[in-house]
N, C-alpha and C. Protein backbone atom coordinates (compact mmCIF):
# COMPACT_ATOMS: atom_id res chain seq x y z
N UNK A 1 8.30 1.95 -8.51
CA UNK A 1 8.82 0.86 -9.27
C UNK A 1 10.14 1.30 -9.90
N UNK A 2 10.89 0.80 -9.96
CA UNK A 2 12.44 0.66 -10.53
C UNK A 2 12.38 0.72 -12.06
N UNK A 3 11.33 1.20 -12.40
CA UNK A 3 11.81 1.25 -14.42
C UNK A 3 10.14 1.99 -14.62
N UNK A 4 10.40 2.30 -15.87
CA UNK A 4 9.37 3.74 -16.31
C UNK A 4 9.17 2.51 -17.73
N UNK A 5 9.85 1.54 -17.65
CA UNK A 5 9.01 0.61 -18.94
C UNK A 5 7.88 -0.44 -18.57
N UNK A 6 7.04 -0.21 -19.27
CA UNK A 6 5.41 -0.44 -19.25
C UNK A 6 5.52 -2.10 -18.73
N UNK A 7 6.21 -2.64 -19.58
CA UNK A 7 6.13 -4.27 -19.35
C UNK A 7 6.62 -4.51 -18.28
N UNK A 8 7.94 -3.68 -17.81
CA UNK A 8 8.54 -4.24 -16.78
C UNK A 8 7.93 -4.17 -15.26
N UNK A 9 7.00 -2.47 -15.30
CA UNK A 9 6.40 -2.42 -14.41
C UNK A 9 5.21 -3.22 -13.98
N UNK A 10 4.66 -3.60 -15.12
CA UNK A 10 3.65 -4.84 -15.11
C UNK A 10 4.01 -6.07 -14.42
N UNK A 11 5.10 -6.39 -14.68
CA UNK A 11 5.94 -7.68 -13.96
C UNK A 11 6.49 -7.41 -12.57
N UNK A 12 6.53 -6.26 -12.71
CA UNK A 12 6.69 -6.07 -10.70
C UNK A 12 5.43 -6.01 -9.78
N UNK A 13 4.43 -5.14 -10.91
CA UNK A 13 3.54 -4.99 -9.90
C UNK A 13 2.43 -6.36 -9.85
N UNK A 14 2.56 -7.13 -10.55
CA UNK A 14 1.82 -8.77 -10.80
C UNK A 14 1.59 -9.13 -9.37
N UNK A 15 3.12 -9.64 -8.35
CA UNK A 15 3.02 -9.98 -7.08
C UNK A 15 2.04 -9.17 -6.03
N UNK A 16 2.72 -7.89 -6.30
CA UNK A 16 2.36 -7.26 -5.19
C UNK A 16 0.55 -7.08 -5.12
N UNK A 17 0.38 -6.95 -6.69
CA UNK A 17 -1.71 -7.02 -6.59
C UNK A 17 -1.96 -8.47 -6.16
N UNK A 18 -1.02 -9.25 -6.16
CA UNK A 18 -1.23 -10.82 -6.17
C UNK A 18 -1.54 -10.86 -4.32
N UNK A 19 -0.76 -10.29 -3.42
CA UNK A 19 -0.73 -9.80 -2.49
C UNK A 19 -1.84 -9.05 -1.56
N UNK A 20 -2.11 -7.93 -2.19
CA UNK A 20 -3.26 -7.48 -2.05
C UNK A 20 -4.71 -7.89 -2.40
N UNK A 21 -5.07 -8.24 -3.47
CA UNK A 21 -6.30 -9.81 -3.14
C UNK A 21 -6.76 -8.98 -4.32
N UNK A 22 -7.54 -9.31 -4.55
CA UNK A 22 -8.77 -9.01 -5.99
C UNK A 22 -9.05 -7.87 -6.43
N UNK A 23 -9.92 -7.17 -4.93
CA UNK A 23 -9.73 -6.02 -5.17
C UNK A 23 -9.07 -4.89 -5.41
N UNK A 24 -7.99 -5.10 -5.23
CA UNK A 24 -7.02 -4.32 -5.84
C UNK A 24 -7.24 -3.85 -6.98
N UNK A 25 -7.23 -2.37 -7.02
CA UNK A 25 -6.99 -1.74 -8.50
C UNK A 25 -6.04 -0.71 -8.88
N UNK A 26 -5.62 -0.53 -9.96
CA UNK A 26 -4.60 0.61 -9.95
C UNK A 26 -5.16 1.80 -10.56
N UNK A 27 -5.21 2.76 -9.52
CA UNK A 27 -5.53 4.01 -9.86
C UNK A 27 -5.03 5.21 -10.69
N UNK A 28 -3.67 4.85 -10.39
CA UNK A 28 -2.59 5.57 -11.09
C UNK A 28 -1.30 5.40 -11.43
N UNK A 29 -0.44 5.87 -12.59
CA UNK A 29 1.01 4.91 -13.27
C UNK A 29 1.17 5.92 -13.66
N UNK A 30 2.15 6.54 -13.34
CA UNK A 30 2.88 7.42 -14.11
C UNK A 30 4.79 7.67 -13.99
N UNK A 31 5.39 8.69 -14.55
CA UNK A 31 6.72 8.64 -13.91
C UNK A 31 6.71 9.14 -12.69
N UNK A 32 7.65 8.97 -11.58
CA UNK A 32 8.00 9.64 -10.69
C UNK A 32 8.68 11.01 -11.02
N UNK A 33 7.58 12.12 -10.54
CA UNK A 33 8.36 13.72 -10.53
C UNK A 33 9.65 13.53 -10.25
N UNK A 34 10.16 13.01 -8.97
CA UNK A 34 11.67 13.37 -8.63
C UNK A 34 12.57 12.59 -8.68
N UNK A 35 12.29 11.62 -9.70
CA UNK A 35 12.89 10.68 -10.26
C UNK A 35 12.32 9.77 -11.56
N UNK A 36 13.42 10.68 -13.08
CA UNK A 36 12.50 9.96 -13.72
C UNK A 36 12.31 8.67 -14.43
N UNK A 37 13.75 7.92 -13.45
CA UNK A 37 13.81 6.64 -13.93
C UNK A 37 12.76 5.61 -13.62
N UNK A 38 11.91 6.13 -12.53
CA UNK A 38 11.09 5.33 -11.36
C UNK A 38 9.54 5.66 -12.09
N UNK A 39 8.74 4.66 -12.01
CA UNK A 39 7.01 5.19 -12.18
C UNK A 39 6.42 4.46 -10.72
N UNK A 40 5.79 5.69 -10.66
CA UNK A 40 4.49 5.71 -9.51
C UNK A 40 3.45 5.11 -9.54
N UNK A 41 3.10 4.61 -8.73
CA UNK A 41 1.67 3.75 -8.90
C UNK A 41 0.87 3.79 -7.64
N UNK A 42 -0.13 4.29 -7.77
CA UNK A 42 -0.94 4.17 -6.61
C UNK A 42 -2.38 3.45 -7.01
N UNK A 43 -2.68 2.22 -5.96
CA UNK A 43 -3.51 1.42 -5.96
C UNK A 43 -4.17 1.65 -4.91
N UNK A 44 -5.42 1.66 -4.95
CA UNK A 44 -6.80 1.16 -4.25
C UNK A 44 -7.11 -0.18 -4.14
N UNK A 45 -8.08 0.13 -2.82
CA UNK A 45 -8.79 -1.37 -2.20
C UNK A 45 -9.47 -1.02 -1.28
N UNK A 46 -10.76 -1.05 -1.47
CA UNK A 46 -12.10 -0.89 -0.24
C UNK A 46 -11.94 -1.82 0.77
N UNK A 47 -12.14 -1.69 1.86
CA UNK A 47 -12.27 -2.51 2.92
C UNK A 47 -13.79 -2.26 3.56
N UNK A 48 -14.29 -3.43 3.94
CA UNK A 48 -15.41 -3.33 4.24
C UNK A 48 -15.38 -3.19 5.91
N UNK A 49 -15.45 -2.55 6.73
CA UNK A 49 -15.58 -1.87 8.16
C UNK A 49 -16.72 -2.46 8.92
N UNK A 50 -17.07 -3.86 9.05
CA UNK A 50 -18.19 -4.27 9.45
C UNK A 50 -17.49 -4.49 11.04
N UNK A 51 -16.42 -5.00 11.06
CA UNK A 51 -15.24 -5.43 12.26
C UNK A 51 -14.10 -4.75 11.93
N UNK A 52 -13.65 -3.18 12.72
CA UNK A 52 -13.21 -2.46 12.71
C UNK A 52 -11.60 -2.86 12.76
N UNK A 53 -11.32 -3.86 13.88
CA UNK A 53 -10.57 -4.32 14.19
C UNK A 53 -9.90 -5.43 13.30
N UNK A 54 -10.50 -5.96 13.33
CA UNK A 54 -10.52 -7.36 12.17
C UNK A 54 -10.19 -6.83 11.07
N UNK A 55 -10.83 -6.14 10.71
CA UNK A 55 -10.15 -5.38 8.96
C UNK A 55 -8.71 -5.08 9.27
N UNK A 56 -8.49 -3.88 10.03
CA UNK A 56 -7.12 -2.94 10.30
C UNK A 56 -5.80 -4.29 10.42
N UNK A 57 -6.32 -5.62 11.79
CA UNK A 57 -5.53 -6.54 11.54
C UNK A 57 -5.25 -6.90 10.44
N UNK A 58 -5.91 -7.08 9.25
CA UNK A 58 -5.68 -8.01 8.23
C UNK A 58 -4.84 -7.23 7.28
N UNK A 59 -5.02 -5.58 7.65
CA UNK A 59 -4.18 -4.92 6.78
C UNK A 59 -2.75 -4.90 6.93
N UNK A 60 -2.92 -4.89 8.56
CA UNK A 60 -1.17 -4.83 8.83
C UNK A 60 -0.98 -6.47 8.63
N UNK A 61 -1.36 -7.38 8.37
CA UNK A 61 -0.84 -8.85 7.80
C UNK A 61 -0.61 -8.81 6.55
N UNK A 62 -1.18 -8.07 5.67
CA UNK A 62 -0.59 -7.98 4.63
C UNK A 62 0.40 -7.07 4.57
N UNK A 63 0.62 -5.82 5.07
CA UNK A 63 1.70 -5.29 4.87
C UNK A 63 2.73 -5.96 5.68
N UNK A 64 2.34 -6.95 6.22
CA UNK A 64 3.73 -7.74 6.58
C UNK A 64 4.17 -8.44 5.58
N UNK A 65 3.52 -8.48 4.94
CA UNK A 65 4.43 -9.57 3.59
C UNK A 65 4.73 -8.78 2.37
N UNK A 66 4.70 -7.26 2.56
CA UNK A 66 5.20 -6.54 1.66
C UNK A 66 6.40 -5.83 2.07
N UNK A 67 6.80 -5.67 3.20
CA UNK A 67 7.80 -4.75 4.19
C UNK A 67 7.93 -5.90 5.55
N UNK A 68 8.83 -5.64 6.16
CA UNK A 68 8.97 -5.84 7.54
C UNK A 68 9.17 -4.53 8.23
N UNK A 69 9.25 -3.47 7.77
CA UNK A 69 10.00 -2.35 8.69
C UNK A 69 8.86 -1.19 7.89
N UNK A 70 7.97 -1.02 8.85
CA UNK A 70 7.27 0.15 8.44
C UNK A 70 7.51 1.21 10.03
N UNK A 71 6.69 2.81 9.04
CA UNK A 71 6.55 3.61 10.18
C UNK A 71 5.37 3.76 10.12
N UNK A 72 4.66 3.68 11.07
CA UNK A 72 3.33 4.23 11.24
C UNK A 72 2.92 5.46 11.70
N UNK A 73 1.90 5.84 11.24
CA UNK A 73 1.14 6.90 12.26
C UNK A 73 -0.09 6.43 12.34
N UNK A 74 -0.67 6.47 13.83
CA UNK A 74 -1.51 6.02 14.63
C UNK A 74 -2.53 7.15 15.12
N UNK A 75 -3.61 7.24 15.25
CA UNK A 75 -4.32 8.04 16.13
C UNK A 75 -3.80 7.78 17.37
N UNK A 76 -4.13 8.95 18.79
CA UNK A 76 -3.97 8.48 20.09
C UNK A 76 -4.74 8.05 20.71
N UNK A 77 -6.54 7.18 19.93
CA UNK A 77 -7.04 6.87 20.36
C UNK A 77 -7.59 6.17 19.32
N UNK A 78 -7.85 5.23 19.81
CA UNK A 78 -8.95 4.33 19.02
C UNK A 78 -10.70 3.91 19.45
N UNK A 79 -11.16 4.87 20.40
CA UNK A 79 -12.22 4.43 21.06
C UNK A 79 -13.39 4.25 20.21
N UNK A 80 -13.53 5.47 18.92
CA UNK A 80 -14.39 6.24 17.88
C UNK A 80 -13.39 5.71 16.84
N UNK A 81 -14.32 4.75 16.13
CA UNK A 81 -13.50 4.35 15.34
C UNK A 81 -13.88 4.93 13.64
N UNK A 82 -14.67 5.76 14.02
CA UNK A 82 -15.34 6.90 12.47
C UNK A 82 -13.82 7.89 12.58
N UNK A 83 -13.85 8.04 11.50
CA UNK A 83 -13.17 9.19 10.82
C UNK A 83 -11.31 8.93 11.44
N UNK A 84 -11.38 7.80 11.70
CA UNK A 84 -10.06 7.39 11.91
C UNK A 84 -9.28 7.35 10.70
N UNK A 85 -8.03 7.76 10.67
CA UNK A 85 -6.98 7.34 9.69
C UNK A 85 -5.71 7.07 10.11
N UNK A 86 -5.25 6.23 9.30
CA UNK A 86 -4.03 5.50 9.83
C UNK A 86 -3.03 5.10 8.53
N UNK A 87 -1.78 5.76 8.44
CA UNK A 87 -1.03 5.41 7.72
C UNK A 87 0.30 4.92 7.99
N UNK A 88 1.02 4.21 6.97
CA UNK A 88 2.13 3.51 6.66
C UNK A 88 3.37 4.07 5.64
N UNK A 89 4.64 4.10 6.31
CA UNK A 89 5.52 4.00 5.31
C UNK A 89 6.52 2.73 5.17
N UNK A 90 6.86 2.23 4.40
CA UNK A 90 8.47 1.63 4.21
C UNK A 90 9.84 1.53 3.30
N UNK A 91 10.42 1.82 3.19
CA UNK A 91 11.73 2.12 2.80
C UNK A 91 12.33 0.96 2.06
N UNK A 92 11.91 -0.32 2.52
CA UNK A 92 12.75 -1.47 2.09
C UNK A 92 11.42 -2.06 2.10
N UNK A 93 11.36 -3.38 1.04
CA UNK A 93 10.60 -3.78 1.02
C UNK A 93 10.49 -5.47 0.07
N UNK A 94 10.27 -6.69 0.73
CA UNK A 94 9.85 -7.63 0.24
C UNK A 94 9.88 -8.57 -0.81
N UNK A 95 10.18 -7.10 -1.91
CA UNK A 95 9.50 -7.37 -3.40
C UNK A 95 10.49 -6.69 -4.26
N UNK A 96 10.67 -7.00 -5.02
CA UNK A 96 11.42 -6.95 -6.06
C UNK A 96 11.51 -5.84 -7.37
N UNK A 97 11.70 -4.48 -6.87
CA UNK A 97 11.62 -3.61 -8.21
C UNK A 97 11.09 -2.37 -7.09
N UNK A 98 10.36 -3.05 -5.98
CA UNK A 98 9.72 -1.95 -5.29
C UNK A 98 10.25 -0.75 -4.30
N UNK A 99 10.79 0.44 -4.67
CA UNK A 99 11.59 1.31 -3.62
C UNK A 99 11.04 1.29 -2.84
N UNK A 100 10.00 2.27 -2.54
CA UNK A 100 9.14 2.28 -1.28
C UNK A 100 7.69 2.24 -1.19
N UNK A 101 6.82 1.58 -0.10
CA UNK A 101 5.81 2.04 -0.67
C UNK A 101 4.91 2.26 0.61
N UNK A 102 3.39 3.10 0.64
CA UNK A 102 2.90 3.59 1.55
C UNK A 102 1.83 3.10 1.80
N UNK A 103 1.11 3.58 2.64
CA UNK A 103 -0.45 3.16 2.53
C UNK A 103 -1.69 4.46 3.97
N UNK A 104 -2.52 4.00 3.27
CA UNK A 104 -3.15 4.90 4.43
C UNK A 104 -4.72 4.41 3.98
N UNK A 105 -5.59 4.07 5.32
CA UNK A 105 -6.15 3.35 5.54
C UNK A 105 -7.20 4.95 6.79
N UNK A 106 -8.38 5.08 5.51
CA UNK A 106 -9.17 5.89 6.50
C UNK A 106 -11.11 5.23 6.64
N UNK A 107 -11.11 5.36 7.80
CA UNK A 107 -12.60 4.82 7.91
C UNK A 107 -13.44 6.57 8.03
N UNK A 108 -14.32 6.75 7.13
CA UNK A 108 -15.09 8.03 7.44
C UNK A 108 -16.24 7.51 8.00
């Protein structure tokens, strides 16, 4: 987030949990180590793995409306879908205050 003040970060991050649905929670707020104009925030959200597929889609639909330009990393297989992990970066993003933000998405 673009400011280390409490209110302001509250007002950026409003959309983006708005985005991510209910469950959303924030795990962590603090300053950014290597920048200390910026605070960090890392949020959680369970996904329920009943439709392996169906979930993972719905994730990359939402990170479409937070980024258009992510990088992924992918397994080279998806056959075994236990102990898969799959993450996201993006650089630019959607939303307003937000530098970058990540995600990673593991089924154990």
């Amino acid at each position: 987030m673009n400011s280390t003040k409490e209110s302001t970060v509250k007002k950026l991050l409003t959309p983006l949990l708005e985005v991510l649905g209910a469950t959303a929670q924030v795990e962590k707020q603090e300053t950014y180590w290597k920048d200390s104009t910026l605070t960090e925030v890392n949020i959680s959200q369970p996904i329920e793995f009943q439709n392996f597929e169906s979930e993972l889609m719905g994730v990359l639909k939402t990170c479409s409306l937070i980024s258009y330009n992510w990088y992924l990393t992918l397994p080279t297989g998806l056959s075994n879908t236990i102990g898969i992990e799959i993450s996201g970066v993006a650089d630019a993003t959607s939303m307003n205050g937000i530098t970058w933000v990540s995600f990673d998405v593991v089924h154990e």
